[in-house]
C-alpha atoms as a PDB file:
ATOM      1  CA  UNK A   1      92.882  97.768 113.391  1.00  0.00           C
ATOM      2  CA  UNK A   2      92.761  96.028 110.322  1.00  0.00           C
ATOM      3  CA  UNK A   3      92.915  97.879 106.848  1.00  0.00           C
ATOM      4  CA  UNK A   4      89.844  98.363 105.438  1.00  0.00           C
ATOM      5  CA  UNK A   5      88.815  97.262 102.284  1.00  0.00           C
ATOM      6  CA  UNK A   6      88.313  99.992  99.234  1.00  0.00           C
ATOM      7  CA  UNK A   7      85.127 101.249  99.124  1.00  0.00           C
ATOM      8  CA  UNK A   8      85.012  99.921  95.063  1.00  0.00           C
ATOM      9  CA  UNK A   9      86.629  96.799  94.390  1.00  0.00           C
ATOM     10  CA  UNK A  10      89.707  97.244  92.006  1.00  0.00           C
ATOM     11  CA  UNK A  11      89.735  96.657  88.640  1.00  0.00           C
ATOM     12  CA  UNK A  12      93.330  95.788  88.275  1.00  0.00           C
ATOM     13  CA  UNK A  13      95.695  94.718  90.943  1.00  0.00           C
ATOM     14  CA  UNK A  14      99.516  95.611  90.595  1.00  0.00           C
ATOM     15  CA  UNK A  15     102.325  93.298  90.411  1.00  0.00           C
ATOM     16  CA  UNK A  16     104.794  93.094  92.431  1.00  0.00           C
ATOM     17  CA  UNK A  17     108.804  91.700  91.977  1.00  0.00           C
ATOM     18  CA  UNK A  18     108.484  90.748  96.139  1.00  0.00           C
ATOM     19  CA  UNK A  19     105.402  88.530  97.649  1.00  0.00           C
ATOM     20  CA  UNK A  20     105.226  90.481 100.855  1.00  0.00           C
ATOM     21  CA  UNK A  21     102.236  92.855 101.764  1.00  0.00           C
ATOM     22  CA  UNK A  22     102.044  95.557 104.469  1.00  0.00           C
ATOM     23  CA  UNK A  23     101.394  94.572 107.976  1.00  0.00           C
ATOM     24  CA  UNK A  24      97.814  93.855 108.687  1.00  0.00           C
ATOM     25  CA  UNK A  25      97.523  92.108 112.194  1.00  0.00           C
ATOM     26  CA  UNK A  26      95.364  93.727 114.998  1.00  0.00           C
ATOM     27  CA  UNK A  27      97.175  96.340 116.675  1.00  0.00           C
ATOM     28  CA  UNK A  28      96.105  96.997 120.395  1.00  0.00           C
ATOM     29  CA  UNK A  29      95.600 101.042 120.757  1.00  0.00           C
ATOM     30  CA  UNK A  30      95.520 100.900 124.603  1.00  0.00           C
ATOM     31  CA  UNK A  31      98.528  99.192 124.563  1.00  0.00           C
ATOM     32  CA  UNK A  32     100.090 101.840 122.119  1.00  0.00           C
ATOM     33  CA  UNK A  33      98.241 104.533 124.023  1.00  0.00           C
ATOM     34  CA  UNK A  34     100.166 102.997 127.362  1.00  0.00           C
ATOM     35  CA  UNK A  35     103.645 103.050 125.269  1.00  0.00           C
ATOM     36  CA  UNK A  36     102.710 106.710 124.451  1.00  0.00           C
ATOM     37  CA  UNK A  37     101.917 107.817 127.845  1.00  0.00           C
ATOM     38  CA  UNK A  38     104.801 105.972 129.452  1.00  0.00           C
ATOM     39  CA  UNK A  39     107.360 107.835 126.802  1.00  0.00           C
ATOM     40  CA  UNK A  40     105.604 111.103 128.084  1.00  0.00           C
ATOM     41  CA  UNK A  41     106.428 110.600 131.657  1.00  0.00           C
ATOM     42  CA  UNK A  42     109.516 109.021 131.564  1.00  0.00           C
ATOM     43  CA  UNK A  43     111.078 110.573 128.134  1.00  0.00           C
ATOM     44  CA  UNK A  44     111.898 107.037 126.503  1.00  0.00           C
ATOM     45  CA  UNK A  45     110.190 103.484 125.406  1.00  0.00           C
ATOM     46  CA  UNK A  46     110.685 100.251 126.572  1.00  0.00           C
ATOM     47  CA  UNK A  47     113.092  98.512 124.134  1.00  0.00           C
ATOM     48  CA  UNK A  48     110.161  95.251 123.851  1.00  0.00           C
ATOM     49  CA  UNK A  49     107.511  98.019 123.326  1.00  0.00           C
ATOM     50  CA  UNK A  50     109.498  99.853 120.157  1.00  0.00           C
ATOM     51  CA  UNK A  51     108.087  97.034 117.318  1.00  0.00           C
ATOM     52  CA  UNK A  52     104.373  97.861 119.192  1.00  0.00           C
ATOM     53  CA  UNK A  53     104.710 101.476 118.521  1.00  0.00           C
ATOM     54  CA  UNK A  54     106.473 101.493 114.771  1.00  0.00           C
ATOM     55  CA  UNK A  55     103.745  99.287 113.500  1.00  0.00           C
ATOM     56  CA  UNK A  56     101.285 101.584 114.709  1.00  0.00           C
ATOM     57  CA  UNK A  57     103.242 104.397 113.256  1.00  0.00           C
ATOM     58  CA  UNK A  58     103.365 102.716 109.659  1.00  0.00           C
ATOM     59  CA  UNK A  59      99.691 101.690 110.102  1.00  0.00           C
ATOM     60  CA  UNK A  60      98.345 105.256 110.570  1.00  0.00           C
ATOM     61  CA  UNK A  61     100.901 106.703 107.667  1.00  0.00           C
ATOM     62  CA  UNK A  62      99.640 103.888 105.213  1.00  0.00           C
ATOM     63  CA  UNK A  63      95.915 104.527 106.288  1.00  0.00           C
ATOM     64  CA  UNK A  64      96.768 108.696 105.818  1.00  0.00           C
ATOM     65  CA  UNK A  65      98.220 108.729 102.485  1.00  0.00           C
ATOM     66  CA  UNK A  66      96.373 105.839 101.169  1.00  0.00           C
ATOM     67  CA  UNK A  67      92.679 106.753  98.826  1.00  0.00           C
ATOM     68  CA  UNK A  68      89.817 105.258 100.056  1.00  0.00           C
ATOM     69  CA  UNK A  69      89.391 103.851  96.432  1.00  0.00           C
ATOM     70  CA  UNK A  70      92.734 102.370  97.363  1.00  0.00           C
ATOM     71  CA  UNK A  71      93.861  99.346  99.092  1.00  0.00           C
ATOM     72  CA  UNK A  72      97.234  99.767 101.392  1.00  0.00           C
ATOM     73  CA  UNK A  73      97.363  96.121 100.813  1.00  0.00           C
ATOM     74  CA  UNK A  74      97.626  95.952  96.968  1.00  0.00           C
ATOM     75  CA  UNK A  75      98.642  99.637  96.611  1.00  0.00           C
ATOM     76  CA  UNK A  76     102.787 100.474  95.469  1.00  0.00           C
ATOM     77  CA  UNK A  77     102.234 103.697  97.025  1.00  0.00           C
ATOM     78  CA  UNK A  78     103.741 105.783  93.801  1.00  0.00           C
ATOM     79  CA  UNK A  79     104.434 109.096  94.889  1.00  0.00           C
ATOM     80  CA  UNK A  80     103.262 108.940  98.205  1.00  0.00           C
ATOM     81  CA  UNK A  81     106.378 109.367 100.071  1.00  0.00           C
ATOM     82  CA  UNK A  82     106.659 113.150 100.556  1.00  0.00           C
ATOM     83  CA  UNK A  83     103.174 112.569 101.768  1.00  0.00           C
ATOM     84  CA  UNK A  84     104.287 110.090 104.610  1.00  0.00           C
ATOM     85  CA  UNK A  85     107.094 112.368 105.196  1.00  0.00           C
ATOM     86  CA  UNK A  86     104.703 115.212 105.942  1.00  0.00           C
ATOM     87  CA  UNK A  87     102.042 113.015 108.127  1.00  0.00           C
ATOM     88  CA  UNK A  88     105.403 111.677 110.410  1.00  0.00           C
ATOM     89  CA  UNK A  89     106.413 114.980 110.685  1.00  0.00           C
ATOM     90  CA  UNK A  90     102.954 116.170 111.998  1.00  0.00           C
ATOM     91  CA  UNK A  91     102.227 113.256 114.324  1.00  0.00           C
ATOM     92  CA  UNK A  92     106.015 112.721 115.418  1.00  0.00           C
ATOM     93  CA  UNK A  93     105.766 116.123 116.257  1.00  0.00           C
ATOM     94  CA  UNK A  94     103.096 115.967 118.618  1.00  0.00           C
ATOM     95  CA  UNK A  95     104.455 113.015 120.320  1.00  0.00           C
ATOM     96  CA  UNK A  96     107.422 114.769 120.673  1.00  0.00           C
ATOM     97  CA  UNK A  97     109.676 112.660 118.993  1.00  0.00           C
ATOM     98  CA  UNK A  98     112.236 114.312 117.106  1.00  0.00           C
ATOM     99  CA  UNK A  99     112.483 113.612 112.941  1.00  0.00           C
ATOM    100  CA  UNK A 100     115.501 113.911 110.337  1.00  0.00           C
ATOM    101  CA  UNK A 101     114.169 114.154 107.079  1.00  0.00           C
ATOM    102  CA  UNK A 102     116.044 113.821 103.286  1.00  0.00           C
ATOM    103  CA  UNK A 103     115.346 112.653  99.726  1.00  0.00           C
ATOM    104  CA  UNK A 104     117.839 109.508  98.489  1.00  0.00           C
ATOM    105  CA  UNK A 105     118.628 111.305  95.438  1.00  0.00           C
ATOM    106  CA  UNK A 106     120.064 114.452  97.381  1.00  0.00           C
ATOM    107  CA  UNK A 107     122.046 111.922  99.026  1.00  0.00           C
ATOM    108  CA  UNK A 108     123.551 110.437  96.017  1.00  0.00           C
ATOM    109  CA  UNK A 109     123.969 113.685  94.159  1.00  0.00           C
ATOM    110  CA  UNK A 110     121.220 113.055  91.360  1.00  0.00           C
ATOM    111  CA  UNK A 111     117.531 114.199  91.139  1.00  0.00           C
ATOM    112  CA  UNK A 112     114.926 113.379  93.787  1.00  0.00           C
ATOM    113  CA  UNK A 113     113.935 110.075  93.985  1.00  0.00           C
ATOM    114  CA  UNK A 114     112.466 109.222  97.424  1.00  0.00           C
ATOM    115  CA  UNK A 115     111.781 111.104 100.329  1.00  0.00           C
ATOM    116  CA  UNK A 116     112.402 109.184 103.632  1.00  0.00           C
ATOM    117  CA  UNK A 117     112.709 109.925 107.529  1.00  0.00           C
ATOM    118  CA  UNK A 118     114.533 108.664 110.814  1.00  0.00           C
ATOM    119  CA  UNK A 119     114.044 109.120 113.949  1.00  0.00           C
ATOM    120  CA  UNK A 120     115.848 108.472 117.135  1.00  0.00           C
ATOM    121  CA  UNK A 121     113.870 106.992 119.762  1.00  0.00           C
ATOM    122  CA  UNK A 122     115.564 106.798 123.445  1.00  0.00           C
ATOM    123  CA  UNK A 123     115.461 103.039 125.122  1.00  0.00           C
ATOM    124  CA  UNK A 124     117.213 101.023 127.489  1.00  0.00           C
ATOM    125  CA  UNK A 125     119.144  98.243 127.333  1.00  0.00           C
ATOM    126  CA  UNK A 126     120.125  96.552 130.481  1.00  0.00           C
ATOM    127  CA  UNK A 127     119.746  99.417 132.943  1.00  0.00           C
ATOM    128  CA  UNK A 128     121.514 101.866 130.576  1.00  0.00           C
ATOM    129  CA  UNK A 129     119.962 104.636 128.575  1.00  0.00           C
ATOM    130  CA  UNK A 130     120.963 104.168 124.608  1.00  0.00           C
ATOM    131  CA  UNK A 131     119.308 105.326 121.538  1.00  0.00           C
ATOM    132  CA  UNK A 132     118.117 103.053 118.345  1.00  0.00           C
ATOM    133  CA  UNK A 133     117.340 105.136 115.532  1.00  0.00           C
ATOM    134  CA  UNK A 134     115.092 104.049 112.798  1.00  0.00           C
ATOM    135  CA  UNK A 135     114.464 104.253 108.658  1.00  0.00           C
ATOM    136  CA  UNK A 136     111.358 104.982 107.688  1.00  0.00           C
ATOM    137  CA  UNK A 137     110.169 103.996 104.807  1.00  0.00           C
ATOM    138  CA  UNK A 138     106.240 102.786 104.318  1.00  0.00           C
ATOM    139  CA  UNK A 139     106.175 103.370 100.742  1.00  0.00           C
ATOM    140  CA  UNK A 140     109.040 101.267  99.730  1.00  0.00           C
ATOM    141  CA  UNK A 141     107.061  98.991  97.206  1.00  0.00           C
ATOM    142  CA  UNK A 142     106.908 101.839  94.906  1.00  0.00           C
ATOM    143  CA  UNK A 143     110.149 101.081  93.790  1.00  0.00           C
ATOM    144  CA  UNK A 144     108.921  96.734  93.071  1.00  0.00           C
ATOM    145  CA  UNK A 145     106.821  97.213  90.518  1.00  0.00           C
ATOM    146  CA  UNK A 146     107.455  93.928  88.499  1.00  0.00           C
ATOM    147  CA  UNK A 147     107.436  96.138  85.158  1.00  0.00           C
ATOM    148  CA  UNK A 148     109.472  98.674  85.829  1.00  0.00           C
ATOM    149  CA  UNK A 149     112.459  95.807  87.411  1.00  0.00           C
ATOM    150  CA  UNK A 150     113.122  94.131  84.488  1.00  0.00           C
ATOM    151  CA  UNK A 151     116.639  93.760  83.414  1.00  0.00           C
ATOM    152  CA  UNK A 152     115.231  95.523  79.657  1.00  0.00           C
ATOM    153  CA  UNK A 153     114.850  98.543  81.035  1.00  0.00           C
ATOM    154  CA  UNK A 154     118.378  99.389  80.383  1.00  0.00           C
ATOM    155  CA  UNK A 155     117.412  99.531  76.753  1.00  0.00           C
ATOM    156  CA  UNK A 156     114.592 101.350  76.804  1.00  0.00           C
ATOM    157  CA  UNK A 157     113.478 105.065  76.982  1.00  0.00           C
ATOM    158  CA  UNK A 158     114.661 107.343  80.342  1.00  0.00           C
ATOM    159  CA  UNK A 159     111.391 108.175  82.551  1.00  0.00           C
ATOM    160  CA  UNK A 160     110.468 108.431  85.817  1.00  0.00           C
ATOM    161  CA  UNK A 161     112.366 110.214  88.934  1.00  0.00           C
ATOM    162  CA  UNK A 162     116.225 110.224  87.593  1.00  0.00           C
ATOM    163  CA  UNK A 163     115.075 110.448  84.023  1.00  0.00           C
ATOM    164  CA  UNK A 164     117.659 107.650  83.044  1.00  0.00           C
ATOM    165  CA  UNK A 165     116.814 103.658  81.407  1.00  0.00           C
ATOM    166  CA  UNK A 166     118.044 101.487  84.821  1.00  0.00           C
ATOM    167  CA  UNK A 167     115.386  98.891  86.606  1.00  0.00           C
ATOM    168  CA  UNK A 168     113.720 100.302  89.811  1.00  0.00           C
ATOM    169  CA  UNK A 169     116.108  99.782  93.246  1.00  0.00           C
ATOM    170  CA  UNK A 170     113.660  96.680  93.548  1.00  0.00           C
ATOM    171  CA  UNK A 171     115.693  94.658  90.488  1.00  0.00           C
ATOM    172  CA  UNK A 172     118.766  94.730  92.643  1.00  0.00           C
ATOM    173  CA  UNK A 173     117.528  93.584  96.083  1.00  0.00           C
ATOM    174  CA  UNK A 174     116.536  90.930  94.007  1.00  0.00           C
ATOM    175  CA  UNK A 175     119.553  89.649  93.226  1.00  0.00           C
ATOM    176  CA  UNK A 176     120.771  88.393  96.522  1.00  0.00           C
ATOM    177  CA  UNK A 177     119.284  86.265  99.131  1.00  0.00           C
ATOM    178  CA  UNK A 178     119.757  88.915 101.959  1.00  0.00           C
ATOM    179  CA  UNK A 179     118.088  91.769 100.173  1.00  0.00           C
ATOM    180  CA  UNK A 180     115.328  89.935  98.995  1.00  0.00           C
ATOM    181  CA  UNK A 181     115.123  88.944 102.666  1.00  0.00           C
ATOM    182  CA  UNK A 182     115.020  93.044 103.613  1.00  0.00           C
ATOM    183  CA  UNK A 183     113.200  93.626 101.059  1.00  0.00           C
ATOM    184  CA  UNK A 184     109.970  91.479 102.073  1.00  0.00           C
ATOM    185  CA  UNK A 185     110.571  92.727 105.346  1.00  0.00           C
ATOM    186  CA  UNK A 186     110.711  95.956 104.862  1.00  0.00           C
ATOM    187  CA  UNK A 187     107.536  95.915 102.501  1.00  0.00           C
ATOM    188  CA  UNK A 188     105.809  94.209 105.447  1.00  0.00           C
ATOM    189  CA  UNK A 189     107.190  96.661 108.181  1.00  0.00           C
ATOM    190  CA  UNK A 190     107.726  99.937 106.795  1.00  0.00           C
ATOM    191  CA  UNK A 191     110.383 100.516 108.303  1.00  0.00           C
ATOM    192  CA  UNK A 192     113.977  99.037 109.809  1.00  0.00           C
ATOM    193  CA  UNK A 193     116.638  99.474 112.505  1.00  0.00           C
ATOM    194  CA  UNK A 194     119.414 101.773 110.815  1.00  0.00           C
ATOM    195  CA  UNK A 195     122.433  99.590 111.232  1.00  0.00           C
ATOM    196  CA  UNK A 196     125.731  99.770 109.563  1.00  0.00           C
ATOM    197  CA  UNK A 197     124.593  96.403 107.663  1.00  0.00           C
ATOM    198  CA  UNK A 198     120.984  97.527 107.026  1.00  0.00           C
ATOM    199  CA  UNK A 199     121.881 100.612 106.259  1.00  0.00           C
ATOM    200  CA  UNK A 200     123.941  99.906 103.516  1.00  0.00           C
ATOM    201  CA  UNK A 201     121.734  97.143 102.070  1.00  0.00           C
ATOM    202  CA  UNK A 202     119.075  99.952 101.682  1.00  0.00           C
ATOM    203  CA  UNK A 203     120.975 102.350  99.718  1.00  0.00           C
ATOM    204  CA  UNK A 204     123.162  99.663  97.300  1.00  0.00           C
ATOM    205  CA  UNK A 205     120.477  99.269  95.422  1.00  0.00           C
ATOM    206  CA  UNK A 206     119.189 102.770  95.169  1.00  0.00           C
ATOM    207  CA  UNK A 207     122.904 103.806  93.825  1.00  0.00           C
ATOM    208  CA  UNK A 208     122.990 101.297  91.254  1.00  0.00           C
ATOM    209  CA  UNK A 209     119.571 102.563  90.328  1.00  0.00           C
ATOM    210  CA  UNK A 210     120.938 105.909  89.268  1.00  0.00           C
ATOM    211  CA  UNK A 211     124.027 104.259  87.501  1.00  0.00           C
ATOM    212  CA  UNK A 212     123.513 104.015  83.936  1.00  0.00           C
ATOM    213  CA  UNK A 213     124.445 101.038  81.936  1.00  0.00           C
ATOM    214  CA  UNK A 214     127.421 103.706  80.343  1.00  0.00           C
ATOM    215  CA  UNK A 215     129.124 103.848  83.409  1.00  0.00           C
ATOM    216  CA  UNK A 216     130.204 100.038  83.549  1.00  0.00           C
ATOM    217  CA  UNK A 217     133.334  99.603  82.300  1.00  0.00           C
ATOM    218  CA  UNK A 218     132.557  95.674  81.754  1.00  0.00           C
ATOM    219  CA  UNK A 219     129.364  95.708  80.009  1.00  0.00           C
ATOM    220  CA  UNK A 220     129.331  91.696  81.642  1.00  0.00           C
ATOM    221  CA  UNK A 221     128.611  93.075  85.271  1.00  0.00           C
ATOM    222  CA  UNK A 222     125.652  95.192  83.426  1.00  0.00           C
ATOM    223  CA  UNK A 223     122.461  94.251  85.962  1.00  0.00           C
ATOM    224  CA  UNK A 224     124.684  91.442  87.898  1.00  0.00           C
ATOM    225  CA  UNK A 225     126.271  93.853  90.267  1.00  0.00           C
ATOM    226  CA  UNK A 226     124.266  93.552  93.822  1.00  0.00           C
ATOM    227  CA  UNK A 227     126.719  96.118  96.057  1.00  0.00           C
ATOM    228  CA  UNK A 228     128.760  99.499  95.554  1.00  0.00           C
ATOM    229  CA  UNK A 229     132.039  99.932  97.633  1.00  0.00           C
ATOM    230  CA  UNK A 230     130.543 102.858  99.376  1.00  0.00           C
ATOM    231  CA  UNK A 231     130.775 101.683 102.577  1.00  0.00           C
ATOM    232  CA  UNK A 232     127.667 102.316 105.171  1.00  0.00           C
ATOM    233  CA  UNK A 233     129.552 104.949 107.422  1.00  0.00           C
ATOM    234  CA  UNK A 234     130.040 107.169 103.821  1.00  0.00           C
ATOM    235  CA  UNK A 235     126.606 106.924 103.394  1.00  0.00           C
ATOM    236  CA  UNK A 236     125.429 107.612 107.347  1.00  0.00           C
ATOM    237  CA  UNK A 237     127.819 110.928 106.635  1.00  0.00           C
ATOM    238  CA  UNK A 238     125.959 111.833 103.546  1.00  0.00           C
ATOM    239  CA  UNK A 239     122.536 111.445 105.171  1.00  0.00           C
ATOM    240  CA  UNK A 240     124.110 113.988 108.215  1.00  0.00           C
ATOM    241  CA  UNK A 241     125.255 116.566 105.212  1.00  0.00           C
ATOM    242  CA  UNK A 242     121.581 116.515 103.530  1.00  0.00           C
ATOM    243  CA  UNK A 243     119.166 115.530 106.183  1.00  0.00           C
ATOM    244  CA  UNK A 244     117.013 119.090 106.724  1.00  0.00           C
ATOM    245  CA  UNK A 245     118.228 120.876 104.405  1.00  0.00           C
ATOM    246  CA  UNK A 246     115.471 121.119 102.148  1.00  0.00           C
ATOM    247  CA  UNK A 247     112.109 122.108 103.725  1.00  0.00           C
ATOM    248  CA  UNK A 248     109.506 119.542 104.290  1.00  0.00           C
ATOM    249  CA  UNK A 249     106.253 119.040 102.347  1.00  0.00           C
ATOM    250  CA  UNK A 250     103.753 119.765 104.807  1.00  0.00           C
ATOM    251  CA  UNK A 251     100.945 119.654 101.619  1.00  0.00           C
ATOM    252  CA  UNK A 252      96.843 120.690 102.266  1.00  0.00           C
ATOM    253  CA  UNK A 253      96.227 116.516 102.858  1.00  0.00           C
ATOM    254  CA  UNK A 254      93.606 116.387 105.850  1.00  0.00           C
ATOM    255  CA  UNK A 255      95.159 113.757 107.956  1.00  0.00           C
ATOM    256  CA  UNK A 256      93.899 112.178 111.195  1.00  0.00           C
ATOM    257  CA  UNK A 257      96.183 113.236 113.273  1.00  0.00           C
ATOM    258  CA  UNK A 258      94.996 111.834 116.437  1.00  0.00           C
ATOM    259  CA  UNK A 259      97.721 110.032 119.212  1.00  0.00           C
ATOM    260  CA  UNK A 260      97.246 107.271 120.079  1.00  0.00           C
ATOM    261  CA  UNK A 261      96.200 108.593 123.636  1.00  0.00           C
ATOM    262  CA  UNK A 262      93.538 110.807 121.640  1.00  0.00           C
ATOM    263  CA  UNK A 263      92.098 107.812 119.860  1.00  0.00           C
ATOM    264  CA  UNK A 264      91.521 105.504 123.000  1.00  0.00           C
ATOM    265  CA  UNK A 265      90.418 108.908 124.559  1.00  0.00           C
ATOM    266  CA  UNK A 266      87.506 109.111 121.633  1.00  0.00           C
ATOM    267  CA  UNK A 267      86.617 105.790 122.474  1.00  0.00           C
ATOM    268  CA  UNK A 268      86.114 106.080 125.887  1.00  0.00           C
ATOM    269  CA  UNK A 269      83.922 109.093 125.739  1.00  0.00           C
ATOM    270  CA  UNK A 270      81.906 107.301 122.718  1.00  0.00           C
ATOM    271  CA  UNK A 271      81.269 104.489 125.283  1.00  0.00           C
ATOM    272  CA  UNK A 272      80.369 106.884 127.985  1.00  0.00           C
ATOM    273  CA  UNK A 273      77.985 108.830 126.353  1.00  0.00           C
ATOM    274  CA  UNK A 274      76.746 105.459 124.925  1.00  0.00           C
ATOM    275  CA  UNK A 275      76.098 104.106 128.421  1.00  0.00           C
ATOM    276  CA  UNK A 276      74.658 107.397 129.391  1.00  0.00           C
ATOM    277  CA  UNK A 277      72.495 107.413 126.510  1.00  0.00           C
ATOM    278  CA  UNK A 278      70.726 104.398 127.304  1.00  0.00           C
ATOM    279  CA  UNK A 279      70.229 105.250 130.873  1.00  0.00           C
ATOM    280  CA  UNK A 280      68.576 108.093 129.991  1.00  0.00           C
ATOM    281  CA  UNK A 281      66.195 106.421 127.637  1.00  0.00           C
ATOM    282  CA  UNK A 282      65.580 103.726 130.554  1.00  0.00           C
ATOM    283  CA  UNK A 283      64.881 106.304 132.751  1.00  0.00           C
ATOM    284  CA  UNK A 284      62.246 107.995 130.681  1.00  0.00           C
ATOM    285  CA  UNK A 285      60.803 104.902 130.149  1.00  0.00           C
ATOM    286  CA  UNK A 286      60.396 104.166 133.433  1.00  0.00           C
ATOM    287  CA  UNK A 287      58.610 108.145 134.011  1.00  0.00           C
ATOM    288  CA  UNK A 288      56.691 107.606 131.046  1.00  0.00           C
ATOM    289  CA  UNK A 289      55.726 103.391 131.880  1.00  0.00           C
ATOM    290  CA  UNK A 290      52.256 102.324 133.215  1.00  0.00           C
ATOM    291  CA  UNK A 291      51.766 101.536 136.663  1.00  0.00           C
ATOM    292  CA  UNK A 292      51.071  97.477 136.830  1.00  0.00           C
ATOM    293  CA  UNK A 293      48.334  97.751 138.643  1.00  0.00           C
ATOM    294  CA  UNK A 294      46.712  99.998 135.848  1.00  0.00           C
ATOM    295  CA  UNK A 295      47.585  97.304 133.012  1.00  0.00           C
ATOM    296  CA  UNK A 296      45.662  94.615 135.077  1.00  0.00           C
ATOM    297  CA  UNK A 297      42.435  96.880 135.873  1.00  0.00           C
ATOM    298  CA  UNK A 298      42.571  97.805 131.772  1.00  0.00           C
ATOM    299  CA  UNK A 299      42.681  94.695 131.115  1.00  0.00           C
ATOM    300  CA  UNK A 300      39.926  93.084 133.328  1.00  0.00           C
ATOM    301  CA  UNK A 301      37.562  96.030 131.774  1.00  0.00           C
ATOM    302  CA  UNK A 302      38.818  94.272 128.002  1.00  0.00           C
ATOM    303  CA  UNK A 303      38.054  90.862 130.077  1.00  0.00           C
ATOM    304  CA  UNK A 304      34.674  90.989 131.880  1.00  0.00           C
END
């Protein structure tokens, strides 16, 4: 399952603050299919089969929202996200896994910036039921443009999303080695385990994204602060007082919606009929084919 390439080759390819591209190794849709069915019967996944699933999930949001013109390799994604938001909330709905939805810029009490989803999906972990809930986010590398994460842009005019002149959330992951780290990774995955650690390493940068080079008291920690002393249990509390509030975009997008179950379903009938098909033809072939004995007396008469 492989993205495929843009139907035009494109002019200009973006560039990027982080050298990481979206995950593009084979995914197996029986196995995913299996994972889906087993969830269905049993009402939770496998903790080993959770990674199996999510990268399927960020594959078919990527392939949904992305233009065939497009690449999902090369693309940032700008302005996709309430897009994504809508397609998970479609295709988590008819798996029947339950979504929380809100935009990072309710969160932190400015405009909208991104709009972003979790979801709780039930596991085990040695014998025991549990819960590991999930960020996701496939259209992160919106926010890594190379030109809009340049320590200038505190001097230049206010545009985009808070309407204010601070570098893009992708300037300050990039000033430590652990957020570059999560950065890359979550550029490559689309998504990440919503830890107290991660958590908070997610939403640093994204606060001092929407503080404005007035509000530092020191003008020498201007664009050298990496962290916020909000600490990631504030933030998990302002994601509970948001999260739904706002209705989501469910847009006019036609989106393939099909399970995984429904895909390897397709397939099987395509094979089927394909199999079918060809019997068919053999068969009327066969009604339709000269006796042997016919050819030889034909040809004798050609033969004398």
């Amino acid at each position: 399952m492989l993205y495929k390439e843009p139907i035009m080759p494109q002019e200009k390819k973006e560039d990027f603050l982080f050298s990481s591209k979206p995950y593009n190794e084979d995914i197996d849709i029986n196995q995913v299919a299996a994972i889906q069915d087993f969830y269905e019967k049993n009402c939770y996944i496998k903790e080993e089969d959770i990674p199996t699933f999510l990268n399927w999930l960020t594959f078919a949001a990527r392939t949904n929202i992305t233009h065939p013109l497009d690449s999902p390799l090369e693309s940032s994604f700008a302005g996709k996200c309430a897009i994504a938001q809508a397609f998970y909330n479609k295709i988590l709905d008819k798996i029947k896994i339950p979504v929380m939805n809100f935009n990072i810029g309710n969160l932190l009490k400015t405009a909208p910036i991104h709009e972003v989803t979790c979801i709780s999906i039930p596991t085990t972990r040695k014998n025991q039921k549990t819960t590991k809930t999930f960020l996701l986010d496939p259209t992160f590398r919106q926010f890594c443009l190379t030109e809009e994460n340049r320590f200038e842009r505190y001097f230049e005019e206010p545009r985009w999303a808070v309407r204010m002149a601070t570098p893009h959330p992708g300037y300050f992951f990039n000033l430590t080695e652990k957020s570059k780290a999560f950065a890359n990774q979550l550029i490559k995955d689309g998504y990440f385990e919503l830890t107290e650690e991660n958590l908070k390493t997610y939403l640093d940068p994204f606060a001092l994204y929407v503080t404005p080079k007035e509000a530092y008291t020191d003008q020498n920690y201007l664009g050298k602060v990496a962290h916020t002393t909000t600490t990631a249990n504030e933030y998990w509390q302002q994601i509970l007082n948001v999260a739904n509030k706002n209705e989501p975009l469910l847009g006019n997008e036609s989106f393939n919606l099909d399970t995984p179950k429904e895909i390897v379903a397709k397939k099987n009938r395509s094979f089927k009929n394909k199999i079918k098909n060809f019997f068919q033809k053999q068969e009327l072939e066969d009604m339709f084919a000269i006796p042997e004995e016919n050819k030889n007396t034909k040809q004798s008469k050609k033969n004398p």
